[in-house]
Structures are given as C-alpha cells and as structure tokens.
C-alpha atoms as a PDB file:
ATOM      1  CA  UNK A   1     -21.122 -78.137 112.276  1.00  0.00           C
ATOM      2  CA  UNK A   2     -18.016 -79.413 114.017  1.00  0.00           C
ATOM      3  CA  UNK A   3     -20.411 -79.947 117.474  1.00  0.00           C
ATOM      4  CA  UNK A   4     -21.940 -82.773 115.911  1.00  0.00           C
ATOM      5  CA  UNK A   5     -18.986 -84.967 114.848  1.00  0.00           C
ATOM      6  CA  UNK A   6     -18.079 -87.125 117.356  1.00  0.00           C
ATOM      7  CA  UNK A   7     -20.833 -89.326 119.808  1.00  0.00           C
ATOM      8  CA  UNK A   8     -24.558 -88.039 120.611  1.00  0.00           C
ATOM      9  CA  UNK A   9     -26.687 -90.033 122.056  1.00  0.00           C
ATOM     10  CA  UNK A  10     -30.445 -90.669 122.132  1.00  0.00           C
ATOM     11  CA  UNK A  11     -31.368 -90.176 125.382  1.00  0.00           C
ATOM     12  CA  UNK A  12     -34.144 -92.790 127.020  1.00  0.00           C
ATOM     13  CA  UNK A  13     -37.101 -91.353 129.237  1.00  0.00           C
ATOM     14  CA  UNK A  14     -37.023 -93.311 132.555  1.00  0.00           C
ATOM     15  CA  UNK A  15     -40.060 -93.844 134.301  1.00  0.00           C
ATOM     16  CA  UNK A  16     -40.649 -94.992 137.511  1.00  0.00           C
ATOM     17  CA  UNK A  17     -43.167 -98.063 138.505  1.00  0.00           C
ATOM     18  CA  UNK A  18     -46.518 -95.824 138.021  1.00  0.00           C
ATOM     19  CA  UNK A  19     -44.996 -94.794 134.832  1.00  0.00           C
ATOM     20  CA  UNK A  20     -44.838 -91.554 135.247  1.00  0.00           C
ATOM     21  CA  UNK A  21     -41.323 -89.487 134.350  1.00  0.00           C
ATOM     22  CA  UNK A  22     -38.340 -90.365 136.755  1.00  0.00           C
ATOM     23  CA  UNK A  23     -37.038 -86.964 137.239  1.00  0.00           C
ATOM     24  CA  UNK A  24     -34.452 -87.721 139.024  1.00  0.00           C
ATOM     25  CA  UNK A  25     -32.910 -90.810 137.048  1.00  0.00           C
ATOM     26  CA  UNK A  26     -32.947 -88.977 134.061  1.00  0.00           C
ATOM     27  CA  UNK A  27     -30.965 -85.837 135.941  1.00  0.00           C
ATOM     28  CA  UNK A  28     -28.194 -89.159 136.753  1.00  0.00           C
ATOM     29  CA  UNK A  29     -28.512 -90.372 133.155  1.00  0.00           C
ATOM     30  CA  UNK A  30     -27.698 -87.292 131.952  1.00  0.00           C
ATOM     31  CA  UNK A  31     -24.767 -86.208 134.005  1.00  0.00           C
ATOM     32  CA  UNK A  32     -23.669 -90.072 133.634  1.00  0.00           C
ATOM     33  CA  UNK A  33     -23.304 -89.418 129.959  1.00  0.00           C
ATOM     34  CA  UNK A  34     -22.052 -85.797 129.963  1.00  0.00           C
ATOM     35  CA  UNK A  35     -18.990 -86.887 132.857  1.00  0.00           C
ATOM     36  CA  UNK A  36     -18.262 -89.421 130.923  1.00  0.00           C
ATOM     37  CA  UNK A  37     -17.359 -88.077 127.342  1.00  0.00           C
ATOM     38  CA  UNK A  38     -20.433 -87.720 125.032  1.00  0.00           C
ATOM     39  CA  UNK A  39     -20.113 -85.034 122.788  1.00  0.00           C
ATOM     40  CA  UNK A  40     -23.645 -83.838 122.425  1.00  0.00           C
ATOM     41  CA  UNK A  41     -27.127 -84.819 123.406  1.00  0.00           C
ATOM     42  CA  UNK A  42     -30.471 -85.951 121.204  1.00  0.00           C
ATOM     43  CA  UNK A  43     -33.809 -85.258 123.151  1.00  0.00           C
ATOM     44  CA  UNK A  44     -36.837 -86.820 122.802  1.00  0.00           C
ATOM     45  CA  UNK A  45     -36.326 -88.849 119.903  1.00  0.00           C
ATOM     46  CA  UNK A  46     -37.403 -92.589 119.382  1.00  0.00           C
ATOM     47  CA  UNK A  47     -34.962 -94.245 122.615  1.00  0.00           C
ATOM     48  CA  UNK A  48     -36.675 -91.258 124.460  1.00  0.00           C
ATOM     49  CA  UNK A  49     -40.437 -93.184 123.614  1.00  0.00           C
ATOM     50  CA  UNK A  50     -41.719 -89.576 122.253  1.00  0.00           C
ATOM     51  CA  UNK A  51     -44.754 -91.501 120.950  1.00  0.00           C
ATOM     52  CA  UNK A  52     -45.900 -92.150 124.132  1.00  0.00           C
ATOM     53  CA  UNK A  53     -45.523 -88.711 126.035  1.00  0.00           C
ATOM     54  CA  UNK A  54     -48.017 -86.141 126.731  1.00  0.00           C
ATOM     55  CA  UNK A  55     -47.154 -82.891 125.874  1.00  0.00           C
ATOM     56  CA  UNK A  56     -46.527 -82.111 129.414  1.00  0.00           C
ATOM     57  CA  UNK A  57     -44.459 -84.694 130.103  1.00  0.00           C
ATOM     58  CA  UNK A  58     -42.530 -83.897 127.140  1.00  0.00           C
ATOM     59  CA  UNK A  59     -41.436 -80.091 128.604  1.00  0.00           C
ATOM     60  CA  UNK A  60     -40.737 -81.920 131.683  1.00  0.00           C
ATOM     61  CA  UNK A  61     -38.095 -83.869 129.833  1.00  0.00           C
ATOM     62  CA  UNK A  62     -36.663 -80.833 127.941  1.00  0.00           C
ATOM     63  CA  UNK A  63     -36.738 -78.695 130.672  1.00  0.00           C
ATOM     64  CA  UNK A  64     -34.870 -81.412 133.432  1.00  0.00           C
ATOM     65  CA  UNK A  65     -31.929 -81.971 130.330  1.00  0.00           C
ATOM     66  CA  UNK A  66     -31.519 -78.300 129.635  1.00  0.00           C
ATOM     67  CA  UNK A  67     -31.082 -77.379 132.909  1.00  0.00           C
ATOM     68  CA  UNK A  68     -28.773 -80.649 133.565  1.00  0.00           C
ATOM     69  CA  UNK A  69     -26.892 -79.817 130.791  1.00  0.00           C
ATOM     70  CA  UNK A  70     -26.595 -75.829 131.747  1.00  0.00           C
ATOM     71  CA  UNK A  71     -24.883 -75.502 128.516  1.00  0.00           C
ATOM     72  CA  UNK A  72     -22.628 -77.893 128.647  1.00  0.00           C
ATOM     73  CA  UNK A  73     -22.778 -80.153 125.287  1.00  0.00           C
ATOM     74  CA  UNK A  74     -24.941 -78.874 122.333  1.00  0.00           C
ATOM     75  CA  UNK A  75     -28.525 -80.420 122.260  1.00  0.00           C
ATOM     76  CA  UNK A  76     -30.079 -82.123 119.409  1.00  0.00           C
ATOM     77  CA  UNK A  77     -34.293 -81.770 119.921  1.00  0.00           C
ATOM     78  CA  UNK A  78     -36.816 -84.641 117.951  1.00  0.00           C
ATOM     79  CA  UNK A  79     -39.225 -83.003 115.908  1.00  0.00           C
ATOM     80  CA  UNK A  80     -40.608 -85.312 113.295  1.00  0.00           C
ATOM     81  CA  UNK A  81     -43.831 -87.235 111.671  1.00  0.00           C
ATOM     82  CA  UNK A  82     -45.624 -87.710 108.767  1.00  0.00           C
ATOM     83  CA  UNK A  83     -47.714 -84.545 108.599  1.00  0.00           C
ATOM     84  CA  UNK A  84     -45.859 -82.149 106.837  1.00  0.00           C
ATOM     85  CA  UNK A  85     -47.734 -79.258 108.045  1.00  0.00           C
ATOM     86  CA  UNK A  86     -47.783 -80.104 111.282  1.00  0.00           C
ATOM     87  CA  UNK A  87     -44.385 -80.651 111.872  1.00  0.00           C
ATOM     88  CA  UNK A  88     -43.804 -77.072 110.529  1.00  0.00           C
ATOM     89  CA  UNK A  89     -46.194 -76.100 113.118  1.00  0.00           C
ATOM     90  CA  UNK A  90     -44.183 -77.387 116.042  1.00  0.00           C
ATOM     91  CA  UNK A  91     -40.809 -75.664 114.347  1.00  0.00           C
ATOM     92  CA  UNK A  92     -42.416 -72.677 114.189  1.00  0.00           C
ATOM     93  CA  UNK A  93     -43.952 -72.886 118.111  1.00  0.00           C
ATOM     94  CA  UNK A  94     -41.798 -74.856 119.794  1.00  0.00           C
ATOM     95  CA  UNK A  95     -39.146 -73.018 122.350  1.00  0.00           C
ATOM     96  CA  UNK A  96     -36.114 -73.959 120.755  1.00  0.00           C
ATOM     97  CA  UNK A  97     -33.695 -71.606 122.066  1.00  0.00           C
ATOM     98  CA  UNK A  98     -31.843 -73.688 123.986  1.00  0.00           C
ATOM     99  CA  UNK A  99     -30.906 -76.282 121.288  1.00  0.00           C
ATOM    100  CA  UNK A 100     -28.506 -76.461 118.191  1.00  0.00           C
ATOM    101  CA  UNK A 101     -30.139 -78.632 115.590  1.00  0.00           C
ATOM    102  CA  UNK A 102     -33.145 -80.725 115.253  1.00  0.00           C
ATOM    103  CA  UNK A 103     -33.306 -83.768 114.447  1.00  0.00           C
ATOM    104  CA  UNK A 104     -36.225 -85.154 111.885  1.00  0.00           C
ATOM    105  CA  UNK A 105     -37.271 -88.651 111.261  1.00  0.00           C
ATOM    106  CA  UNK A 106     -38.371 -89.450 107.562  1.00  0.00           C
ATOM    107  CA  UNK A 107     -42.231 -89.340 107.303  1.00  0.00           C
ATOM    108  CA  UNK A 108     -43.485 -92.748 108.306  1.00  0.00           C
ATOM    109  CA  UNK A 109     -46.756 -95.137 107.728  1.00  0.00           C
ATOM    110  CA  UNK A 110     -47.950 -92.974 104.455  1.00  0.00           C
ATOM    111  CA  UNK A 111     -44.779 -94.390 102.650  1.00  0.00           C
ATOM    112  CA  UNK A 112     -44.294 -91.542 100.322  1.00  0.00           C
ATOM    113  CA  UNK A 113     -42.073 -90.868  97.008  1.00  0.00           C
ATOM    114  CA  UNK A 114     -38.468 -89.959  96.773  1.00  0.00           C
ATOM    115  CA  UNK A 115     -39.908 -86.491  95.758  1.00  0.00           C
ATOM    116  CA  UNK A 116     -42.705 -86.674  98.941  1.00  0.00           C
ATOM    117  CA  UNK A 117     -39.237 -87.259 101.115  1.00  0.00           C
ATOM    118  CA  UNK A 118     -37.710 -84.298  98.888  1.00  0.00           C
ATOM    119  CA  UNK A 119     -40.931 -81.689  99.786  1.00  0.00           C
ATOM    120  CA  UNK A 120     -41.364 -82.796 103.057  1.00  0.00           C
ATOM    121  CA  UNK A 121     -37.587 -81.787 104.001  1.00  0.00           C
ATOM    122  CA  UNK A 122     -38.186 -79.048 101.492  1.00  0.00           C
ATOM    123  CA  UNK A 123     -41.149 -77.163 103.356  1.00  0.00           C
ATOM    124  CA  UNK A 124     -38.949 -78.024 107.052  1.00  0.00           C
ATOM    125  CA  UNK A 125     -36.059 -76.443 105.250  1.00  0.00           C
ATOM    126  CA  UNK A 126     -37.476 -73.005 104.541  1.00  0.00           C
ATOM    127  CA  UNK A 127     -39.589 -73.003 108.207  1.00  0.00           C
ATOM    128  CA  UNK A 128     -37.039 -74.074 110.915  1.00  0.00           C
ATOM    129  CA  UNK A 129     -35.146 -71.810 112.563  1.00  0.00           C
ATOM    130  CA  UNK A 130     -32.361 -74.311 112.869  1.00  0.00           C
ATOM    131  CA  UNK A 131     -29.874 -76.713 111.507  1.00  0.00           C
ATOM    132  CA  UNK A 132     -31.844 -79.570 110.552  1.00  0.00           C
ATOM    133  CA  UNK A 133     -30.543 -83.607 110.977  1.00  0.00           C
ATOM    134  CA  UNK A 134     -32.186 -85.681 108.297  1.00  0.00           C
ATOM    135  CA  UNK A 135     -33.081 -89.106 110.220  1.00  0.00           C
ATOM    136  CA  UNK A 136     -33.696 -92.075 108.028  1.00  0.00           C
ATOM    137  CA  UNK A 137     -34.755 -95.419 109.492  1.00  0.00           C
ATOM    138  CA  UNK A 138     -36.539 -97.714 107.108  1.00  0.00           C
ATOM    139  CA  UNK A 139     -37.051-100.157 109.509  1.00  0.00           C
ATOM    140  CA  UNK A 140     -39.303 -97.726 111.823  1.00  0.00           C
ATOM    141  CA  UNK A 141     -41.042 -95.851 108.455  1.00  0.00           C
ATOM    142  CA  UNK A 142     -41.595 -98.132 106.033  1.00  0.00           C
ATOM    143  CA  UNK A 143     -39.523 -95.738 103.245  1.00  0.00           C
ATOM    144  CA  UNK A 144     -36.030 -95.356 102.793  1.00  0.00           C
ATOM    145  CA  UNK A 145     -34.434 -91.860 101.655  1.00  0.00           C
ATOM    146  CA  UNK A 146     -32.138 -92.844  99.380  1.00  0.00           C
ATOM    147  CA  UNK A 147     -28.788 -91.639  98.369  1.00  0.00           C
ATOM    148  CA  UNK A 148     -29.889 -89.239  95.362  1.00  0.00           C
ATOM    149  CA  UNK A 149     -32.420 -87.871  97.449  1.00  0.00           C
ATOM    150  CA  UNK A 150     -30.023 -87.148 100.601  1.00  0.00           C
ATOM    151  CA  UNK A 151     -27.775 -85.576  98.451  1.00  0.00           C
ATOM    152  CA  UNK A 152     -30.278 -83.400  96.507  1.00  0.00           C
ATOM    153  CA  UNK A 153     -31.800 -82.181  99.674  1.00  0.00           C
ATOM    154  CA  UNK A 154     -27.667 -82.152 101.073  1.00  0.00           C
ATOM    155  CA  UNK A 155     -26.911 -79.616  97.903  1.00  0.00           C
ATOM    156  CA  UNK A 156     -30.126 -77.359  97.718  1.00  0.00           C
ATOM    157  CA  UNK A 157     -30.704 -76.368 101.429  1.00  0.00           C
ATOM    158  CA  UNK A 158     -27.841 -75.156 103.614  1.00  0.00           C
ATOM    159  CA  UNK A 159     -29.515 -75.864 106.745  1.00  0.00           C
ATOM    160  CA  UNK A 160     -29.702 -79.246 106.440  1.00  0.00           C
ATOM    161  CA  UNK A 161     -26.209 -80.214 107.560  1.00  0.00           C
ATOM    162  CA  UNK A 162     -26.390 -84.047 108.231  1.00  0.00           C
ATOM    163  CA  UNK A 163     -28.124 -87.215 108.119  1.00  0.00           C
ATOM    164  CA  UNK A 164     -28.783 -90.039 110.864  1.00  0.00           C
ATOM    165  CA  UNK A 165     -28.241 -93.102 108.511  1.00  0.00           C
ATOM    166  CA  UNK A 166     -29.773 -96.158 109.955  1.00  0.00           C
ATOM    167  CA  UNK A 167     -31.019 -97.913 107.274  1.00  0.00           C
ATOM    168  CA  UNK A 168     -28.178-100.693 108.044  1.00  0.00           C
ATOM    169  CA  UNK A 169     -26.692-100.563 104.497  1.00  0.00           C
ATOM    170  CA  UNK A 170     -23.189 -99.699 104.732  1.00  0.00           C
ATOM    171  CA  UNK A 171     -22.962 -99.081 100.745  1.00  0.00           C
ATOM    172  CA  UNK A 172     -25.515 -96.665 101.443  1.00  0.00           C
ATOM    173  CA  UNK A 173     -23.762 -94.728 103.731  1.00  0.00           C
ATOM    174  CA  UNK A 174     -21.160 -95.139 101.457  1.00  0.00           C
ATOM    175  CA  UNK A 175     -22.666 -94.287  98.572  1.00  0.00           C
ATOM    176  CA  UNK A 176     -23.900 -90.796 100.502  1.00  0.00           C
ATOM    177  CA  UNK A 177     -20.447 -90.275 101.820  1.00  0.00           C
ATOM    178  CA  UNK A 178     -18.788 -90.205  98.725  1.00  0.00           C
ATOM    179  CA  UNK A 179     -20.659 -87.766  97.045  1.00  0.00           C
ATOM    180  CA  UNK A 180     -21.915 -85.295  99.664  1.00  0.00           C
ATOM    181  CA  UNK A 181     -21.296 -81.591  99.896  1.00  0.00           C
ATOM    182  CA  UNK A 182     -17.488 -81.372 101.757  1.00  0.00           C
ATOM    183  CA  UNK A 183     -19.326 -80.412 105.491  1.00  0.00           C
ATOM    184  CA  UNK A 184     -22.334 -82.193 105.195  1.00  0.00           C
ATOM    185  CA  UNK A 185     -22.609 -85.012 108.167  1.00  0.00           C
ATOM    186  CA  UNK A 186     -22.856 -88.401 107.743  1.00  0.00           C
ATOM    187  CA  UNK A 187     -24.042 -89.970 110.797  1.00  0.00           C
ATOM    188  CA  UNK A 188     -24.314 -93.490 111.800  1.00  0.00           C
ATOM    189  CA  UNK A 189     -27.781 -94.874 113.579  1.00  0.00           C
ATOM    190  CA  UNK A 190     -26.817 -98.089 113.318  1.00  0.00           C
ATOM    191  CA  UNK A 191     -24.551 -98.714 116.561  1.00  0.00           C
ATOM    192  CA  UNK A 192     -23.343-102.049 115.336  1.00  0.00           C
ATOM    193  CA  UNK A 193     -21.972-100.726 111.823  1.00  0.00           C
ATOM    194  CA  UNK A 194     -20.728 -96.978 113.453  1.00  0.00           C
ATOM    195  CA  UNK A 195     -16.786 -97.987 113.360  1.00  0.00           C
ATOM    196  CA  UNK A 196     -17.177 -98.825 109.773  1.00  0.00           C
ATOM    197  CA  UNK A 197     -18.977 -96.068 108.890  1.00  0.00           C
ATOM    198  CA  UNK A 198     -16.676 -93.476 110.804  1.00  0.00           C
ATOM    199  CA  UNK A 199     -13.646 -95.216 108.996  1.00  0.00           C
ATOM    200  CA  UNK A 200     -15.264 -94.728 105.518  1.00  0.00           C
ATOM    201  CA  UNK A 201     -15.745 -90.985 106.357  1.00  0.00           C
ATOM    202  CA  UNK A 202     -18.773 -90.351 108.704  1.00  0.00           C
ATOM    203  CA  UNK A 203     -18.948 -87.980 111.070  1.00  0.00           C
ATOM    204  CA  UNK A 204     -19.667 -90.374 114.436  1.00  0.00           C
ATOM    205  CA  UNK A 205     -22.821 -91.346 115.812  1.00  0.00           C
ATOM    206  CA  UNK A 206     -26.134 -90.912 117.423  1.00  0.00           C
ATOM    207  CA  UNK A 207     -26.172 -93.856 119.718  1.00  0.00           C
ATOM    208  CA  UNK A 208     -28.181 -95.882 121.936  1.00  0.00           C
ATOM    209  CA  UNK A 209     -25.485 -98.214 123.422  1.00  0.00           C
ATOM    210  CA  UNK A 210     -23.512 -95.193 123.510  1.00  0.00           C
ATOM    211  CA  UNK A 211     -25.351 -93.861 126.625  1.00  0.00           C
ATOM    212  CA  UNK A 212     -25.178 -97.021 128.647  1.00  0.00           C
ATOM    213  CA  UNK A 213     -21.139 -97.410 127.833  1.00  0.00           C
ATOM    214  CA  UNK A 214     -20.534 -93.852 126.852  1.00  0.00           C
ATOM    215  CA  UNK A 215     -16.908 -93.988 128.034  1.00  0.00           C
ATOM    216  CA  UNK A 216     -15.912 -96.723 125.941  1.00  0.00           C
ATOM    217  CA  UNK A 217     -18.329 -96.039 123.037  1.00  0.00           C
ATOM    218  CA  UNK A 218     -17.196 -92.183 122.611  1.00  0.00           C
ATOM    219  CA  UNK A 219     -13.300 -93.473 123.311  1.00  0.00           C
ATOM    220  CA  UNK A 220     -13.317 -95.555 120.458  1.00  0.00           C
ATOM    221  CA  UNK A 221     -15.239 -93.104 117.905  1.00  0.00           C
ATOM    222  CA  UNK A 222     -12.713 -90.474 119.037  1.00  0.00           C
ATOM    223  CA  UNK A 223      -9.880 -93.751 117.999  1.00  0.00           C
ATOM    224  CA  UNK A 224     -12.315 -94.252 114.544  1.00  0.00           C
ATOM    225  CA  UNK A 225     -12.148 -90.516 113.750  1.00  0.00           C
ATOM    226  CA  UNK A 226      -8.256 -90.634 114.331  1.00  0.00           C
ATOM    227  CA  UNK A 227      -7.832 -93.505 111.913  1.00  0.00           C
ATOM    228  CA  UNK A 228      -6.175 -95.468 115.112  1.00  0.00           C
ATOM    229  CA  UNK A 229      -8.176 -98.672 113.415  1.00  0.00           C
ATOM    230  CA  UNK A 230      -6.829-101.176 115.885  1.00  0.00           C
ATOM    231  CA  UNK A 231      -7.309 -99.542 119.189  1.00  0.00           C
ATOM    232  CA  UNK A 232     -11.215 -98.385 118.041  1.00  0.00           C
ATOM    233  CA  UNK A 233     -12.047-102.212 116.833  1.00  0.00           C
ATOM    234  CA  UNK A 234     -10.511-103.408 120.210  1.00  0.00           C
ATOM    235  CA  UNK A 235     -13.269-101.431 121.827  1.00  0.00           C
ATOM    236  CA  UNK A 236     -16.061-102.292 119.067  1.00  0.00           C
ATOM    237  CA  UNK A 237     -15.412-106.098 119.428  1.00  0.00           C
ATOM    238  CA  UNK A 238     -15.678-105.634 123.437  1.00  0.00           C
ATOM    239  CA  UNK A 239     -18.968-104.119 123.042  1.00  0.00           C
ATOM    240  CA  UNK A 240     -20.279-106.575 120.109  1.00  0.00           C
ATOM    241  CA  UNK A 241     -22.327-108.517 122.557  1.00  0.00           C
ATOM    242  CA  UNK A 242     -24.188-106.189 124.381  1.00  0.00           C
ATOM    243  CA  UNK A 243     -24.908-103.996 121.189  1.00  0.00           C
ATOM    244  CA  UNK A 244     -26.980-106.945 119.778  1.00  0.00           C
ATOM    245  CA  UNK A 245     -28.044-107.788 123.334  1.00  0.00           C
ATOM    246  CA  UNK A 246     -30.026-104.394 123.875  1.00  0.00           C
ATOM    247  CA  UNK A 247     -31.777-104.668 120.792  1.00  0.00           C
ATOM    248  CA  UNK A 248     -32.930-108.220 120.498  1.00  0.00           C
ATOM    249  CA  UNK A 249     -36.243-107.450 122.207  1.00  0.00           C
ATOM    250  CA  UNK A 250     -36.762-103.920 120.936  1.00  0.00           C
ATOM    251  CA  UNK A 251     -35.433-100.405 121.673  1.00  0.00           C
ATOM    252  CA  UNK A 252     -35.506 -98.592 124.690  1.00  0.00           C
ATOM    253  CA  UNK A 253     -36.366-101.826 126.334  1.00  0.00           C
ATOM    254  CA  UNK A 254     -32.581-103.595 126.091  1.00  0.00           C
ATOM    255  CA  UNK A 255     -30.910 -99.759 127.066  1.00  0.00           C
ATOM    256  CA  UNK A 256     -33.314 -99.580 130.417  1.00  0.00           C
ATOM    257  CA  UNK A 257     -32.136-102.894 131.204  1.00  0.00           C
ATOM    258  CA  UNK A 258     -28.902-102.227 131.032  1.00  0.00           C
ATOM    259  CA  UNK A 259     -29.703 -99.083 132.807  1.00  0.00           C
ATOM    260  CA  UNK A 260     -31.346-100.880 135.776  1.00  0.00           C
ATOM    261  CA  UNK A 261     -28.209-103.312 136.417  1.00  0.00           C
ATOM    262  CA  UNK A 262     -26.159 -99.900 136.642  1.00  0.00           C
ATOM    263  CA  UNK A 263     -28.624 -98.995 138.762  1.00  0.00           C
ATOM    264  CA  UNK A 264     -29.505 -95.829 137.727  1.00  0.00           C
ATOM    265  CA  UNK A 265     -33.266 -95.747 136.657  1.00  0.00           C
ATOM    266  CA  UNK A 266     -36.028 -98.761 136.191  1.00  0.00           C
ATOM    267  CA  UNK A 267     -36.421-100.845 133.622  1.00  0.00           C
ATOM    268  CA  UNK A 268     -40.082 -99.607 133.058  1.00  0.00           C
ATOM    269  CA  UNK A 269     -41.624 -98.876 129.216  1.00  0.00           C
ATOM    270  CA  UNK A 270     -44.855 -97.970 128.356  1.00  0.00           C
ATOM    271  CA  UNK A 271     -46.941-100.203 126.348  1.00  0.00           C
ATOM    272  CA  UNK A 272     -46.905-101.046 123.616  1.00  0.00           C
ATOM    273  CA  UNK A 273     -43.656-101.938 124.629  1.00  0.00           C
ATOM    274  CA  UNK A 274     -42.704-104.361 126.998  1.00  0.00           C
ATOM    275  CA  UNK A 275     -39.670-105.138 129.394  1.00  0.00           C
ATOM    276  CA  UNK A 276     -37.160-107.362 127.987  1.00  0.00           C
ATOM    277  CA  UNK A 277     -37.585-110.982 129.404  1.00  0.00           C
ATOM    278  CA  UNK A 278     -35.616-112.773 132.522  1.00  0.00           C
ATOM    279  CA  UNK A 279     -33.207-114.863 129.961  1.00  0.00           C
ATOM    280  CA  UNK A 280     -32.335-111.303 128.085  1.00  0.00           C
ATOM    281  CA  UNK A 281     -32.212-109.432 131.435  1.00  0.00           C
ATOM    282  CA  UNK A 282     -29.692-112.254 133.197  1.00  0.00           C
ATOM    283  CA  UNK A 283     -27.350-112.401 129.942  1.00  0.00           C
ATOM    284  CA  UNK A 284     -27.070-108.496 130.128  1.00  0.00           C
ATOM    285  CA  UNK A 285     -26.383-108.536 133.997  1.00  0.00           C
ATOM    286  CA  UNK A 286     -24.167-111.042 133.411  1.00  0.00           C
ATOM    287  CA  UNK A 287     -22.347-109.243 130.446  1.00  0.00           C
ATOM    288  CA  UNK A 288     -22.017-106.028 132.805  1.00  0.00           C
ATOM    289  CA  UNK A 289     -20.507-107.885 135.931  1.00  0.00           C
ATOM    290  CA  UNK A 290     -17.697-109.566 133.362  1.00  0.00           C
ATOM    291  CA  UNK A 291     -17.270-106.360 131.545  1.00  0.00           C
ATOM    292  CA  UNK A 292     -16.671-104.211 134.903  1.00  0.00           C
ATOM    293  CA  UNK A 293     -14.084-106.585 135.601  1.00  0.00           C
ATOM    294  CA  UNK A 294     -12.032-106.999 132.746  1.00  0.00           C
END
C-alpha cells in the first residue's frame, strides 16, 4: 500500500453564498493540490462537511474530483457511521470503482466497547470490496480505538491496511507503531504532531493544512520520511502558526479561510458551523501575506 505513504489530504466542499456546491472552486482546489505535490486524495470525509450533504450533492462532489483527478493520484472515499449495517450497505452499493481505499471513521455518539470497535471493523472487513483505512478521532466520537484493538483488527483482516490516528497521543501512535504488522500504515490526523509521528515510523498524513500549503506540507513529509530531521522541522516550525490558526474555531471553517485569502473558493459553511470570526480571519490573512514573502 505504498500509494498511501506520503501526504493525502481531506479535501473541503466549497460552497458558494446560496450554499450550494462551488463546482468550479473545488475543480481549482483540486488541481491546486494535485500540481502542487499531494500524493493522494480523501473525499468526502469530515473537512469535506459529509454530514451536511444530500446525497446528490455528494455524487456531485465525487464525480467533479474523479474526473479532476482523471487518474492522476489514488483516491481515498469516506464511508463511515455508527450503524454497522448500514455502513455495509453503502460498501456494498456505492460505485467505488474509481477509488483505492476507503476510509472509515470509528462509530460515534453510541460509544461502544473495544470489542463493538472490533465487530464493527469486523463485519466492514468481510463486506468491502476495498482496502479499508481505520479512522480514529476521539475527539469527534466520543471512543477511542485503542492500541490492542488496532492491532488485533491490523493482524486478523488483510484488508485493513492502515489507520488515521488522530487521537493526539503521540505514545499512542507509538505504541501502534511499534507493534503493527511490517506494512500496516500508520497515519497521522493530527497535522500538528505529523513530523513526529513520521519520524517515529508512520507512514505520512491525511491532512487538512496540507491542502491549503500542500507544497510545503508534502515537501517536508517527503524530508520526515527521508530522516532529513532538520530540513522537515524547518518547514513544520514555519507552518506552526497557521496549523493552530485553522483550527481554533473549528474545522473546515479555519481551511476555507485560508482558502478565501488564496482566493480560490468562499469562506462559506453550513450550519451548524459557522465562519471563523474577523480577528481569526485578519491573523490568517496576515500570516499568508508574510508567509508569501519570506
């Protein structure tokens, strides 16, 4: 699973005022990214406010990436929630010919077991038709998968071939790193603790900052990954600012900020998210004016 090591990111949805799907920013977001050295893409997950699209509007954004992409980078879909069964449901329906892996958030809001986590990646396991991403992000679901189970699930299906670790706990990631099958993926989804975590033996990253800076962010994995420690810290401490910037008032909210000073789509969410405020928004203009002319 050598397509996944390296930088994905997790793309946003633009919208325009009305809210409805910006078409056309995403087709520049997209190309943006793929010019400028990500390694593979993550659709519709959490940055991409998949809670919020209709059904519709959610073929509308696989269809405008895939044919963006045109085969270009491998694609990572978002299939995920906390009914078992119907999660198999969309695996089993959903057109996923196109894509490489999917990526599947821990169930959320029920708060189940260790063994609930275990069965619920269990029954995905024997139903999906591809590589599966394990995605854990306590502070979104309320559980945390923790190291025993990753690697139990790591060890008895094949087709799970990574994690998205963003629980924040580097000894976590640590703790999964050191024991995990030799090509199983550990991947950072904690932008702020990725160069650590790539230096202790993950795989790279699924990013949000990533797709606003993706030169610089993918540069200094690609330095992380060498072991050039230096040159990738260089990078990290350039980007330390706007990496807690975008998510002081919630993700995608800082990203589409940052997104609307580059001037490539709105800075429009959906409720019940909100727009970051006029203090956030000048301090990340600000940031992007000094940082384009460094």
């Amino acid at each position: 699973m050598q397509q996944f090591v390296g930088t994905g990111v997790a793309l946003i949805t633009p919208f325009k005022k009305d809210y409805s799907v910006d078409v056309e920013a995403l087709k520049k977001i997209v190309e943006y990214n793929i010019s400028s050295g990500i390694d593979y893409l993550v659709v519709l997950g959490t940055t991409g406010e998949s809670a919020t699209l209709t059904t519709e509007e959610k073929e509308l954004v696989k269809e405008t990436i895939i044919n963006v992409n045109n085969g270009r980078l491998p694609l990572v879909l978002g299939i995920g929630g906390n009914n078992t069964a119907d999660v198999v449901y969309q695996l089993k329906n959903t057109d996923l010919s196109k894509f490489d892996a999917v990526l599947s958030v821990s169930p959320y809001y029920n708060k189940p077991t260790q063994e609930g986590i275990y069965q619920h990646y269990k029954m995905l396991a024997e139903n999906s038709p591809l590589p599966i991403i394990l995605y854990n992000v306590p502070g979104r679901t309320s559980s945390n998968i923790l190291p025993k189970t990753v690697l139990r699930l790591a060890r008895d299906f094949s087709n799970i071939i990574g994690i998205k670790e963003a629980s924040g706990d580097i000894v976590q990631a640590m703790d999964i790193i050191k024991d995990k099958p030799k090509d199983f993926l550990v991947i950072s989804g904690d932008d702020m603790i990725t160069l650590p975590m790539v230096l202790a033996g993950g795989a790279g990253v699924i990013s949000v900052i990533g797709e606003g800076f993706p030169k610089e962010f993918s540069a200094m994995i690609k330095l992380g990954l060498e072991r050039k420690v230096d040159e990738a810290y260089t990078i990290h401490y350039n980007l330390m600012d706007i990496t807690n910037m975008i998510f002081e008032q919630g993700n995608p909210a800082g990203i589409k900020e940052v997104f609307s000073h580059l001037e490539l789509c709105e800075n429009t969410v959906r409720l019940p998210l909100v727009p970051v405020d006029a203090d956030l928004s000048a301090r990340i203009k600000q940031f992007i004016q000094q940082f384009k002319n460094k």
